[in-house]
C-alpha atoms as a PDB file:
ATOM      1  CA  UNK A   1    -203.460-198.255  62.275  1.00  0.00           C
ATOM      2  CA  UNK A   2    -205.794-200.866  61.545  1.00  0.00           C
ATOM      3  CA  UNK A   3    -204.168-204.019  59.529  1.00  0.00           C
ATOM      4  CA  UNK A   4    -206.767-204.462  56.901  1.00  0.00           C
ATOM      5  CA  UNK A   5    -206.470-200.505  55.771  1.00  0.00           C
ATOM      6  CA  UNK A   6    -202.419-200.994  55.691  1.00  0.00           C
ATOM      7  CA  UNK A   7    -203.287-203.556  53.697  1.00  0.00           C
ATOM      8  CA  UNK A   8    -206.146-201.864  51.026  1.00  0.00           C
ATOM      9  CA  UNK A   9    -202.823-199.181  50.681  1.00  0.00           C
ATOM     10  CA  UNK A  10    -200.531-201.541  50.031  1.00  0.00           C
ATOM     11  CA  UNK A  11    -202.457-203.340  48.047  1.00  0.00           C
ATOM     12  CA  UNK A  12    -204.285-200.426  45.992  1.00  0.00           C
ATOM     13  CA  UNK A  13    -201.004-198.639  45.248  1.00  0.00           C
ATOM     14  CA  UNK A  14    -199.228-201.290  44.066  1.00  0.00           C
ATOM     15  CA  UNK A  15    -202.110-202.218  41.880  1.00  0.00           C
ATOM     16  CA  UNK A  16    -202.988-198.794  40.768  1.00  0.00           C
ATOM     17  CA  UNK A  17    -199.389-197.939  39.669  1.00  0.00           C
ATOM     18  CA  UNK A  18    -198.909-200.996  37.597  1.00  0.00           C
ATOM     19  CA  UNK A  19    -202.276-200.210  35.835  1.00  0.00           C
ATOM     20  CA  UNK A  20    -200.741-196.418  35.293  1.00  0.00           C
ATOM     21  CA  UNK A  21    -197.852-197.501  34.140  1.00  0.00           C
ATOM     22  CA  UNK A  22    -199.241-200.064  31.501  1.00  0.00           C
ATOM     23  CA  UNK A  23    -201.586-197.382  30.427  1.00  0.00           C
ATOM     24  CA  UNK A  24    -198.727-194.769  29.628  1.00  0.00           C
ATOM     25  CA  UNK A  25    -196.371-197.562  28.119  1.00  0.00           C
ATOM     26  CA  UNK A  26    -199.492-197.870  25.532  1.00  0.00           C
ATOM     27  CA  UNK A  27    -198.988-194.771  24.438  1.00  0.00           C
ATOM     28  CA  UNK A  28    -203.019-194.140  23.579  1.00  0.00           C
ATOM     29  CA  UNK A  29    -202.640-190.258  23.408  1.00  0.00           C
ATOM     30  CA  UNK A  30    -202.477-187.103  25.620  1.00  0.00           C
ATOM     31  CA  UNK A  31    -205.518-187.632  27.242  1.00  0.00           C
ATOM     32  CA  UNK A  32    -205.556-190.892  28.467  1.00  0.00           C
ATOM     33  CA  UNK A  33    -202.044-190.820  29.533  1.00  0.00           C
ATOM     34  CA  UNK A  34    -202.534-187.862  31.703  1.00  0.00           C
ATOM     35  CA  UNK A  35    -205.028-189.532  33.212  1.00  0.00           C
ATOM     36  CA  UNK A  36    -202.671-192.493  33.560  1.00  0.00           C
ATOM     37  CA  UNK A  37    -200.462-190.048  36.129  1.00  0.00           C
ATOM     38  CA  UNK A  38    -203.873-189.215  37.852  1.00  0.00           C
ATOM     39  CA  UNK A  39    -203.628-192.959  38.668  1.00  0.00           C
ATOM     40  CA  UNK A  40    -200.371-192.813  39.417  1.00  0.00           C
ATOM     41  CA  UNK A  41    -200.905-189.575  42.084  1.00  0.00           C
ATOM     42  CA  UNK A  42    -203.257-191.582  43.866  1.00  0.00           C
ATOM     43  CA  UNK A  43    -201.048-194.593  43.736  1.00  0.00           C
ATOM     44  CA  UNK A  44    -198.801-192.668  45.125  1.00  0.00           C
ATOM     45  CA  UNK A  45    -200.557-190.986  47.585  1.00  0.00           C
ATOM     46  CA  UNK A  46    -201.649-194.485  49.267  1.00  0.00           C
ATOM     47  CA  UNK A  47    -198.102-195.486  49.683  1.00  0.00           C
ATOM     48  CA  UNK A  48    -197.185-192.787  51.392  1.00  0.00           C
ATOM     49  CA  UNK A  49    -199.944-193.546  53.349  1.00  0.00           C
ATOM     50  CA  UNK A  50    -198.930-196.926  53.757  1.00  0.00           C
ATOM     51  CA  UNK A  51    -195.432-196.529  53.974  1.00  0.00           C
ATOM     52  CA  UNK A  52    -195.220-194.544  57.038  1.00  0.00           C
ATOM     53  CA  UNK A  53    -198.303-195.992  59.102  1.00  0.00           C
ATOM     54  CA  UNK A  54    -196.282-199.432  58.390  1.00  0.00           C
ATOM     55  CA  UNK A  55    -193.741-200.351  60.631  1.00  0.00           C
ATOM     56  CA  UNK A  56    -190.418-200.338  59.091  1.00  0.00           C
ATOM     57  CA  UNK A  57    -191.468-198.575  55.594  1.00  0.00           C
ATOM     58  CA  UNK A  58    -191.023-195.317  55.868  1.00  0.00           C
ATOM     59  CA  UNK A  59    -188.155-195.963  52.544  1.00  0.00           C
ATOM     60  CA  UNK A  60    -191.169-196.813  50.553  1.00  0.00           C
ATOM     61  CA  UNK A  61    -193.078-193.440  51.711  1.00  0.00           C
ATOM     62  CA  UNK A  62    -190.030-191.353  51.144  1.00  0.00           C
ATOM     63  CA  UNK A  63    -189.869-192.738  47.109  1.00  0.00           C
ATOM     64  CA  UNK A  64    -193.374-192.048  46.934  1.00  0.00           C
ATOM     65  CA  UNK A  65    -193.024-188.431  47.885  1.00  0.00           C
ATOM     66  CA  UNK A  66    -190.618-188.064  45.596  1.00  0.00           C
ATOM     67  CA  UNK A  67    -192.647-189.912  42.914  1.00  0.00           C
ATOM     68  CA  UNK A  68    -196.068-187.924  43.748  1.00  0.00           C
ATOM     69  CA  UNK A  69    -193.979-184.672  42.215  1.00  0.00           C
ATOM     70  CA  UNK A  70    -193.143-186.425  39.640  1.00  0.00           C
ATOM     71  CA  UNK A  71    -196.506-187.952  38.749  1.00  0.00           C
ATOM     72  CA  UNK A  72    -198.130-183.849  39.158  1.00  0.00           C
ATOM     73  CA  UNK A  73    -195.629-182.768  37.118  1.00  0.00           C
ATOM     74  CA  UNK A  74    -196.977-185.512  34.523  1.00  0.00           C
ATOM     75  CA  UNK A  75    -200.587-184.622  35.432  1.00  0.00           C
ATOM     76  CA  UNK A  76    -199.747-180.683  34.756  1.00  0.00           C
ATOM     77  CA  UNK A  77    -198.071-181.668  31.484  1.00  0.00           C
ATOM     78  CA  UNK A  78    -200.856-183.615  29.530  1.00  0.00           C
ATOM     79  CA  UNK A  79    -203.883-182.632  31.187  1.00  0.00           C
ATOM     80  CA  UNK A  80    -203.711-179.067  32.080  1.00  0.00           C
ATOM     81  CA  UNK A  81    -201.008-177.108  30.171  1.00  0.00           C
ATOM     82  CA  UNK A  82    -202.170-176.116  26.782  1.00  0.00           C
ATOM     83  CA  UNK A  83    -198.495-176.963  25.423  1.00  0.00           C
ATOM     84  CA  UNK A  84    -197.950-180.038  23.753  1.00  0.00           C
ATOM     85  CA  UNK A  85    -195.105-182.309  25.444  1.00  0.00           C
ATOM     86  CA  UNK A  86    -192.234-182.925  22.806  1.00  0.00           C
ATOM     87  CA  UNK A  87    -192.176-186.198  21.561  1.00  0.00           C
END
C-alpha cells in the first residue's frame, strides 16, 4: 500500500484517539462524549487499517479490533440508547 496513506492512518488515528479521549476525560455531557467514541470508532477503524497494511503491525490492528467494540459499545450507550449510563 502506498507509504503516504500508511502514513495519513497512522497519523489520523493516533491523532483522532487522543482528541477522543481528551474530550471524554472532560466530561462535557452525554452528548458530546458519545460523540467522543464516534471519534474514537474511526480512530480505530484507521488503525486497523494501518496496522495490518503495515509491515510488522498487525499487534496494533488486533488491539484496535478489540477497541472498535469497545468504542460501539460506547457509541450505543450515550448516543443511541434512551437509558442513561450510571454514573
Amino acid at each position: 500500500m502506498n507509504e503516504t496513506i500508511l502514513d495519513a492512518l497512522q497519523y489520523y488515528g493516533a491523532g483522532a484517539a487522543t482528541v477522543a479521549a481528551l474530550i471524554v476525560s472532560l466530561n462535557l455531557g452525554r452528548r458530546i462524549t458519545g460523540w467522543a467514541f464516534v471519534l474514537f470508532v474511526t480512530s480505530s477503524l484507521a488503525l486497523i487499517g494501518w496496522g495490518f497494511f503495515q509491515e510488522d503491525s498487525e499487534g496494533i490492528g488486533y488491539q484496535n479490533i478489540a477497541l472498535l467494540f469497545i468504542n460501539m459499545v460506547g457509541v450505543w450507550r450515550y448516543l443511541i440508547s434512551k437509558h442513561k449510563p450510571r454514573d
